[in-house]
C-alpha atoms as a PDB file:
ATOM      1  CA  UNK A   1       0.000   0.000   0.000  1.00  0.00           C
ATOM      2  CA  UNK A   2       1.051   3.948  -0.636  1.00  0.00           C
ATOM      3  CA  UNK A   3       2.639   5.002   2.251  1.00  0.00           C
ATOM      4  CA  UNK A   4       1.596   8.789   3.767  1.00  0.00           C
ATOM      5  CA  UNK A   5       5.375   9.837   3.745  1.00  0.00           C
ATOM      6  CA  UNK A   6       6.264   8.241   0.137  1.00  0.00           C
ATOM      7  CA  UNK A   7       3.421  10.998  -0.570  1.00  0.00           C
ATOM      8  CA  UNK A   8       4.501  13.709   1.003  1.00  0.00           C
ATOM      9  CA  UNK A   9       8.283  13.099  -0.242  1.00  0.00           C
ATOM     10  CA  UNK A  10       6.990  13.360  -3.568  1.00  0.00           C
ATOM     11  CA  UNK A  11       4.790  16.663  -3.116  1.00  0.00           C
ATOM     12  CA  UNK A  12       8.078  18.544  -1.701  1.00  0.00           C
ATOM     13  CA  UNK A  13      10.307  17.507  -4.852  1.00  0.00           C
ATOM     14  CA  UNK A  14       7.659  18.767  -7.308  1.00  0.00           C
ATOM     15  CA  UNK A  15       6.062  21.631  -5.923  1.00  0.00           C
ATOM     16  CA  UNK A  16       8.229  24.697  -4.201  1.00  0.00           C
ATOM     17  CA  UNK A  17       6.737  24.538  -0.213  1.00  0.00           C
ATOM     18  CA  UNK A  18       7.478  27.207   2.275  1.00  0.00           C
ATOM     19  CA  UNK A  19       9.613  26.503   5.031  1.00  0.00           C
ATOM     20  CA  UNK A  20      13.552  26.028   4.988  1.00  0.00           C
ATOM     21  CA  UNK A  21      15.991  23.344   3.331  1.00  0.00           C
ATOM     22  CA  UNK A  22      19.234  22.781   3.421  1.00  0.00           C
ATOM     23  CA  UNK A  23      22.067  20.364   2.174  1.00  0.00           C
ATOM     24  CA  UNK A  24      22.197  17.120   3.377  1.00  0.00           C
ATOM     25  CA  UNK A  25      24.347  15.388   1.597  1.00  0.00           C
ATOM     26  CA  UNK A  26      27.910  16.170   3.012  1.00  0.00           C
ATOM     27  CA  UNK A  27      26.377  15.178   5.952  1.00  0.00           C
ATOM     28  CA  UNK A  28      25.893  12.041   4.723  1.00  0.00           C
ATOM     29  CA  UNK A  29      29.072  11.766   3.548  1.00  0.00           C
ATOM     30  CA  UNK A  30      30.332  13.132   7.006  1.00  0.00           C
ATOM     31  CA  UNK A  31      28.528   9.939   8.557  1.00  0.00           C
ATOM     32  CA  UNK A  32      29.699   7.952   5.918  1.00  0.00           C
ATOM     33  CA  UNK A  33      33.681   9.321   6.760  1.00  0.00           C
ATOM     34  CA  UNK A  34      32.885   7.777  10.309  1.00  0.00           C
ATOM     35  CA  UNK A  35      31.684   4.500   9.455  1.00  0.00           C
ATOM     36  CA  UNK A  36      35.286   4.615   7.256  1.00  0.00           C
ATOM     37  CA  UNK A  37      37.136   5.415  10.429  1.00  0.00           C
ATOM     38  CA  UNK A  38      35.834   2.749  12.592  1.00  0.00           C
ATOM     39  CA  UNK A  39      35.668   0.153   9.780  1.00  0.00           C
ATOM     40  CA  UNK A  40      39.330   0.758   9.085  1.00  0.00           C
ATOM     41  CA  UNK A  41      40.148   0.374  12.225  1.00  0.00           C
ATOM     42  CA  UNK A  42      38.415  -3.276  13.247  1.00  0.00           C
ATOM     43  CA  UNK A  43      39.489  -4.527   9.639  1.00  0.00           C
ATOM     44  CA  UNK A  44      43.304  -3.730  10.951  1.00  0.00           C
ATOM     45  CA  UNK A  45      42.802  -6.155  13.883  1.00  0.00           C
ATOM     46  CA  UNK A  46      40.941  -9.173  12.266  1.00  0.00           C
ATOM     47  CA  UNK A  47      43.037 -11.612   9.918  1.00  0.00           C
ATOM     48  CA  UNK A  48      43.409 -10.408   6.297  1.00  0.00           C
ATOM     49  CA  UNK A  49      43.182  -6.723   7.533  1.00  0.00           C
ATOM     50  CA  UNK A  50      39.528  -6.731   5.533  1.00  0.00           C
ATOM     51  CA  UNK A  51      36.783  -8.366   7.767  1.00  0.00           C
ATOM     52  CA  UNK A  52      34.364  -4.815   8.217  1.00  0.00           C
ATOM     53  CA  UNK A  53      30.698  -5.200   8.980  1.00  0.00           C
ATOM     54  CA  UNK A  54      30.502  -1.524   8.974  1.00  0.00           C
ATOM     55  CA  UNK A  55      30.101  -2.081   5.289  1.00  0.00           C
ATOM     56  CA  UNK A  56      26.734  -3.045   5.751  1.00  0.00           C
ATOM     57  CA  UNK A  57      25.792   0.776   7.090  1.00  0.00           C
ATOM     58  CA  UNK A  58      28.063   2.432   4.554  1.00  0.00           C
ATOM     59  CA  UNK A  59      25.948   1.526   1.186  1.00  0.00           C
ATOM     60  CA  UNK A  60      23.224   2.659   2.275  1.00  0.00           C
ATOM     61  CA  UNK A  61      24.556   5.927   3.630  1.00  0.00           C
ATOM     62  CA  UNK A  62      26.097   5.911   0.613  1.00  0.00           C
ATOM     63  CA  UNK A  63      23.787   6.036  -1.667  1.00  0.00           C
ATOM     64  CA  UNK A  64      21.892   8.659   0.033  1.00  0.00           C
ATOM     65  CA  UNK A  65      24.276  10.650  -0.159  1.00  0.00           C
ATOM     66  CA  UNK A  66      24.153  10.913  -3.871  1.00  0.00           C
ATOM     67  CA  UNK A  67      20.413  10.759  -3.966  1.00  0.00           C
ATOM     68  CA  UNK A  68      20.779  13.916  -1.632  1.00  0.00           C
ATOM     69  CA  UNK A  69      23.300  15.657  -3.753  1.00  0.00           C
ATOM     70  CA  UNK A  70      20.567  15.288  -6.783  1.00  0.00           C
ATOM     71  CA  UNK A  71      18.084  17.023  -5.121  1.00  0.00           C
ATOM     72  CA  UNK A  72      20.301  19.376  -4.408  1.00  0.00           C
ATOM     73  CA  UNK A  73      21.527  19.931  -7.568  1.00  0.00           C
ATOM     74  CA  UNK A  74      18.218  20.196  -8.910  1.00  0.00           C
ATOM     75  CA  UNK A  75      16.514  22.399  -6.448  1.00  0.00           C
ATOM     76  CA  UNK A  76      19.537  24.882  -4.827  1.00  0.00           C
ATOM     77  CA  UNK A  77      19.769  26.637  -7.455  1.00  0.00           C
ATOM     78  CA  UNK A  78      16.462  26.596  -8.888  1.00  0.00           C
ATOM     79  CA  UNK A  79      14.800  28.091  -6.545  1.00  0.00           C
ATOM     80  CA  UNK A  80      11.277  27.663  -8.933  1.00  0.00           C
ATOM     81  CA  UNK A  81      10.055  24.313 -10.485  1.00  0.00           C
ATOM     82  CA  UNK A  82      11.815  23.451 -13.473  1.00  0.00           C
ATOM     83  CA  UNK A  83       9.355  20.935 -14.416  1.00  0.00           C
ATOM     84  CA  UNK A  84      11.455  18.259 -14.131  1.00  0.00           C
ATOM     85  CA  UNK A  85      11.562  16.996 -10.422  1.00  0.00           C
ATOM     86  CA  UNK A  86      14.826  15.297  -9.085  1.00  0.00           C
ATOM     87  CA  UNK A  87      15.502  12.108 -10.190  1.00  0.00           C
ATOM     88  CA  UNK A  88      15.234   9.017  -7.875  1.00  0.00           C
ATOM     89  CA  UNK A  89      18.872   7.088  -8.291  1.00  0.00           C
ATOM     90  CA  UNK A  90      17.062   3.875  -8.579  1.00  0.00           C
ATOM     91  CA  UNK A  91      14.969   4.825 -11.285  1.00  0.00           C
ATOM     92  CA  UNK A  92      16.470   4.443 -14.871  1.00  0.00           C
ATOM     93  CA  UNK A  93      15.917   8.303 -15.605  1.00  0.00           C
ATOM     94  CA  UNK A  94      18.703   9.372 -13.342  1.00  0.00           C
ATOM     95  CA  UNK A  95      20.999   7.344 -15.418  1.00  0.00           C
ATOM     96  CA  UNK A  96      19.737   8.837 -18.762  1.00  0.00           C
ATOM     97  CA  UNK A  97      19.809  12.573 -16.792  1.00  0.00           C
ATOM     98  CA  UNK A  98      23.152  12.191 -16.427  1.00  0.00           C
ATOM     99  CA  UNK A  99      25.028  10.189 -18.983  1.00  0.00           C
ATOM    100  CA  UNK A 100      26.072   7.114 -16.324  1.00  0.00           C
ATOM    101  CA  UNK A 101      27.414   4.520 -19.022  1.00  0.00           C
ATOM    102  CA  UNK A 102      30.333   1.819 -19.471  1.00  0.00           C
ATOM    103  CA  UNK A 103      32.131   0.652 -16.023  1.00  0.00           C
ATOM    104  CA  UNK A 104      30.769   3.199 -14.092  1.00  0.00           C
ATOM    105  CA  UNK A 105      27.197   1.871 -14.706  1.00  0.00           C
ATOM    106  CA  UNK A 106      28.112  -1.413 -13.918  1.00  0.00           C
ATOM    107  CA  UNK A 107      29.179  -0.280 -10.798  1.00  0.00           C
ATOM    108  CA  UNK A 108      26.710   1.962 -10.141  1.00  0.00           C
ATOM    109  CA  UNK A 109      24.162  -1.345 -10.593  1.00  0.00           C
ATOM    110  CA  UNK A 110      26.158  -3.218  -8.614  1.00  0.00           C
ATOM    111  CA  UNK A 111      25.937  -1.212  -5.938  1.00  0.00           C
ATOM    112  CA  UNK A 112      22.306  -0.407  -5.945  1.00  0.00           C
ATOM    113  CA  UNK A 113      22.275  -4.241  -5.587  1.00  0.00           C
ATOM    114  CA  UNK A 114      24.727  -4.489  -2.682  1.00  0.00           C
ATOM    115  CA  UNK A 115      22.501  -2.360  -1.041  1.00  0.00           C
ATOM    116  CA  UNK A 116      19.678  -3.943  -1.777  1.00  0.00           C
ATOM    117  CA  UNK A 117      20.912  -7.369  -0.245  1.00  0.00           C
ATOM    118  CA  UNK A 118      21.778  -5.587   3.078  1.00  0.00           C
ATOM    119  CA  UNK A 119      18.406  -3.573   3.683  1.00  0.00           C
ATOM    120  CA  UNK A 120      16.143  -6.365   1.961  1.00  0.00           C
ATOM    121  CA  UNK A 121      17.852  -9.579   3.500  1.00  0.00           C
ATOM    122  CA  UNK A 122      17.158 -12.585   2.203  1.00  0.00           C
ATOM    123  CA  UNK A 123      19.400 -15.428   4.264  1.00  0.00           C
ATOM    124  CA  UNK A 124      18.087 -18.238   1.804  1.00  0.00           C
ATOM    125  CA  UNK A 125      21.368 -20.136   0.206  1.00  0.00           C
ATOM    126  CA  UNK A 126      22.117 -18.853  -3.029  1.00  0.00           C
ATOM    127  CA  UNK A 127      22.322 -22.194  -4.896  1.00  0.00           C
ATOM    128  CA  UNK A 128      26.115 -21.501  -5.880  1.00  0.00           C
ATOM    129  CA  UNK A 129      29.179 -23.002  -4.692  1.00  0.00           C
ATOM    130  CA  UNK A 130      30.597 -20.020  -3.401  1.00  0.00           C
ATOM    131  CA  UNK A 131      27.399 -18.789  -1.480  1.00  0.00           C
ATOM    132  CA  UNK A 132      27.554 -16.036  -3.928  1.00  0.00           C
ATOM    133  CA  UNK A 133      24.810 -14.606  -6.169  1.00  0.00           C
ATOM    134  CA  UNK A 134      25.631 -15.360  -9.784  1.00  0.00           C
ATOM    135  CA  UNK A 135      23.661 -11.776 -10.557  1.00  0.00           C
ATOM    136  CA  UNK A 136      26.534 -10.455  -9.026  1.00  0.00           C
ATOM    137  CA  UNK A 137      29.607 -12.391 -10.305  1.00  0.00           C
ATOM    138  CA  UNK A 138      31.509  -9.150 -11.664  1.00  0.00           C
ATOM    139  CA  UNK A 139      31.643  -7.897  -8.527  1.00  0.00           C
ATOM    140  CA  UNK A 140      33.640 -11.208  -6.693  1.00  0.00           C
ATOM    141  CA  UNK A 141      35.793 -10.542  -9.737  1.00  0.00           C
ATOM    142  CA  UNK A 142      37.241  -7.483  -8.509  1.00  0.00           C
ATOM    143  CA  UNK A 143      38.599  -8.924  -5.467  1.00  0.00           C
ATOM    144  CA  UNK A 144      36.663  -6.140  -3.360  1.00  0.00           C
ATOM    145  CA  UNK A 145      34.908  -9.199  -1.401  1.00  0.00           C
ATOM    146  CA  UNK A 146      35.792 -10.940   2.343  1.00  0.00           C
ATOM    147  CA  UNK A 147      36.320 -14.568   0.990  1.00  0.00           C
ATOM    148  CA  UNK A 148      38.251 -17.851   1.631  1.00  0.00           C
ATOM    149  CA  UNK A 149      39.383 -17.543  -2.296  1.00  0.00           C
ATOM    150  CA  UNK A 150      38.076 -20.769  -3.045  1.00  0.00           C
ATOM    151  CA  UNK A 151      35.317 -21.174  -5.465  1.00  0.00           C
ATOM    152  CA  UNK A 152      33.816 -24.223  -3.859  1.00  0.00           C
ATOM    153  CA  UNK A 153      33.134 -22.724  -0.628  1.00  0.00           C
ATOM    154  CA  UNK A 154      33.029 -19.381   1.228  1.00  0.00           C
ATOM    155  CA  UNK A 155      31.342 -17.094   3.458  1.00  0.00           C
ATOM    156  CA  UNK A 156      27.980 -16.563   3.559  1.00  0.00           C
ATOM    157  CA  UNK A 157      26.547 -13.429   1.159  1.00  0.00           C
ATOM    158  CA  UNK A 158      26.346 -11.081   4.250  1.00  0.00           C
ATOM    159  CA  UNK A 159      29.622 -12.118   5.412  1.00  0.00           C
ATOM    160  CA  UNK A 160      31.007 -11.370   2.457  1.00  0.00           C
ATOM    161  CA  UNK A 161      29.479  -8.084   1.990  1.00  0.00           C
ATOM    162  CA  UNK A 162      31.573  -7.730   5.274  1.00  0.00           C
ATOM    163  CA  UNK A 163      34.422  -6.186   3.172  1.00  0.00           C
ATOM    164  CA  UNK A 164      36.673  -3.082   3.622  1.00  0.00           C
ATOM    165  CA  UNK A 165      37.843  -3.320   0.711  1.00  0.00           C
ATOM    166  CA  UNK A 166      34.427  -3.302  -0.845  1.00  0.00           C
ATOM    167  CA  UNK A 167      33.831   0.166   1.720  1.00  0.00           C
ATOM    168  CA  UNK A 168      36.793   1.531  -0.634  1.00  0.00           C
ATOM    169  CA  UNK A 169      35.439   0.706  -3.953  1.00  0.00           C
ATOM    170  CA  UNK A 170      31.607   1.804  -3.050  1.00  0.00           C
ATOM    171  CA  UNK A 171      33.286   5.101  -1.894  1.00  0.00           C
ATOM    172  CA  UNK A 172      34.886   5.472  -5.575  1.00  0.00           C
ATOM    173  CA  UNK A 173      32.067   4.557  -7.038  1.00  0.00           C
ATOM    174  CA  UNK A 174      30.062   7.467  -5.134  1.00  0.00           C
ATOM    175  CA  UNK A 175      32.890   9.441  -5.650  1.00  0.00           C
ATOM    176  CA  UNK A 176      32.791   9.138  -9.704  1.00  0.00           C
ATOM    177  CA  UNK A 177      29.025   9.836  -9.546  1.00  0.00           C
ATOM    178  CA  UNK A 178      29.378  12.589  -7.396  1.00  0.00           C
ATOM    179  CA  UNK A 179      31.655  14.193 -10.261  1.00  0.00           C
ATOM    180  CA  UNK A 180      29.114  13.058 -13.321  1.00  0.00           C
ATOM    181  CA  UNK A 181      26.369  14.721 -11.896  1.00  0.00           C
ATOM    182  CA  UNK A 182      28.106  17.905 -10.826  1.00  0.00           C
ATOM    183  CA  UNK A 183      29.985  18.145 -14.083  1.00  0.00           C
ATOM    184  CA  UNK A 184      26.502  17.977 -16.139  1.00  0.00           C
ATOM    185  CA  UNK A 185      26.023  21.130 -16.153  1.00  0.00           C
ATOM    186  CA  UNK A 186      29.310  23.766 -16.321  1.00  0.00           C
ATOM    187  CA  UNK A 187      27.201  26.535 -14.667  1.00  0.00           C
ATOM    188  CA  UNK A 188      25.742  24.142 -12.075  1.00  0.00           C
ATOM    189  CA  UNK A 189      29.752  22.787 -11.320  1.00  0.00           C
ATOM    190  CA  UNK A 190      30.737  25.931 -10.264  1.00  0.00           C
ATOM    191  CA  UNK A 191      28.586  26.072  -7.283  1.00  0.00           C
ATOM    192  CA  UNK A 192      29.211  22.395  -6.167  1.00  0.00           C
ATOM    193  CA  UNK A 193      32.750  21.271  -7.389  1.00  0.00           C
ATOM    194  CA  UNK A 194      33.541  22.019  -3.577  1.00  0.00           C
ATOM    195  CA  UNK A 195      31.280  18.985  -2.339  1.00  0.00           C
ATOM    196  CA  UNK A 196      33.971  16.785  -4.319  1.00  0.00           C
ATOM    197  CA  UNK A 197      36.544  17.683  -1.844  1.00  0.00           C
ATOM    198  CA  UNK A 198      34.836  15.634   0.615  1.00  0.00           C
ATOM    199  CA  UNK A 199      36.301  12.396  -0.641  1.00  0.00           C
ATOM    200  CA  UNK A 200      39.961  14.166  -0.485  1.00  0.00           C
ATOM    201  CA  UNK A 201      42.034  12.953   3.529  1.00  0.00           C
ATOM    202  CA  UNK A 202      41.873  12.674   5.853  1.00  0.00           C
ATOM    203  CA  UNK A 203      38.257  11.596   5.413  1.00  0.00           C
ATOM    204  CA  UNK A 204      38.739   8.535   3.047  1.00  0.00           C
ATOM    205  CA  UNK A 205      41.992   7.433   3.021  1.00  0.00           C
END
């Protein structure tokens, strides 16, 4: 059923509403920069320097992040409807909006769909050998994973989500979005170029 907020979300992206806004998503990033810290930190004492859990926070904080920047973008400095409301990252308009193609698409699915297996759990086996979704085979074949290495056997999907070296490559990822959407529009880039400097150290390093 249609939720009351879903509703109300929607009303404040299309129509102009009194009241104040104001950005949102450095803060996310700010959280995000946190989660980094910590999950640096406890992958330094476990074996393999990787094991993070934190990982499972960061994607979705993440992707908010970007979905906050959007809005931004699309409502700062357009202070009157454009007509076209901000585009929802999981809809296939925001990819069109904004020219995401080639590796950085594939990414950019792949982590929608990281995400999507940490907020929408589903602990069912995965019917492969390695107890890893072939929907997401690409992804193990970056190396960003926690896993024994053997294709046979391995973690559970969760556990291996449980990556800091997959916290590195999602930050990248948001990191390379964060520039295609800024850089859309030279006039636009001016103003928010200086959000980029948020993935410079000491906050992700």
């Amino acid at each position: 059923m249609a939720r009351q907020g879903t509703k109300d979300r929607r009303k404040r992206l299309t129509g102009r509403l009194g009241g104040w806004s104001s950005s949102s998503s450095q803060d996310y990033l700010h959280l995000a920069h946190l989660l980094f810290c910590h999950s640096k930190s406890y992958a330094a004492s476990c074996p393999g320097a990787n094991c993070s859990k934190y990982t499972w926070a960061a994607l979705p904080v993440l992707l908010a992040a970007l979905q906050a920047l959007v809005v931004e973008y699309e409502v700062i400095v357009n202070p009157e409807p454009s007509g076209n409301p901000p585009s929802d990252i999981n809809a296939p308009e925001f990819i069109k909006r904004y020219g995401i193609a080639g590796d950085l698409l594939d990414n950019f699915n792949d982590l929608i769909e990281l995400r999507n297996e940490v907020v929408h759990p589903a602990h069912a086996p995965t019917g492969t050998p390695d107890n890893w979704p072939a929907y997401l085979g690409r992804l193990k074949g970056l190396g960003v994973l926690e896993t024994t290495g053997a294709a046979d056997h391995d973690y559970a999907l969760l556990s291996q989500i449980a990556s800091h070296r997959l916290f590195e490559w999602a930050v990248q990822v948001v990191q390379s979005l964060y520039e295609t959407v800024i850089r859309s529009d030279p006039q636009r880039a001016l103003h928010f170029s200086p959000y980029l400097t948020s993935f410079d150290p000491p906050w992700f390093q």
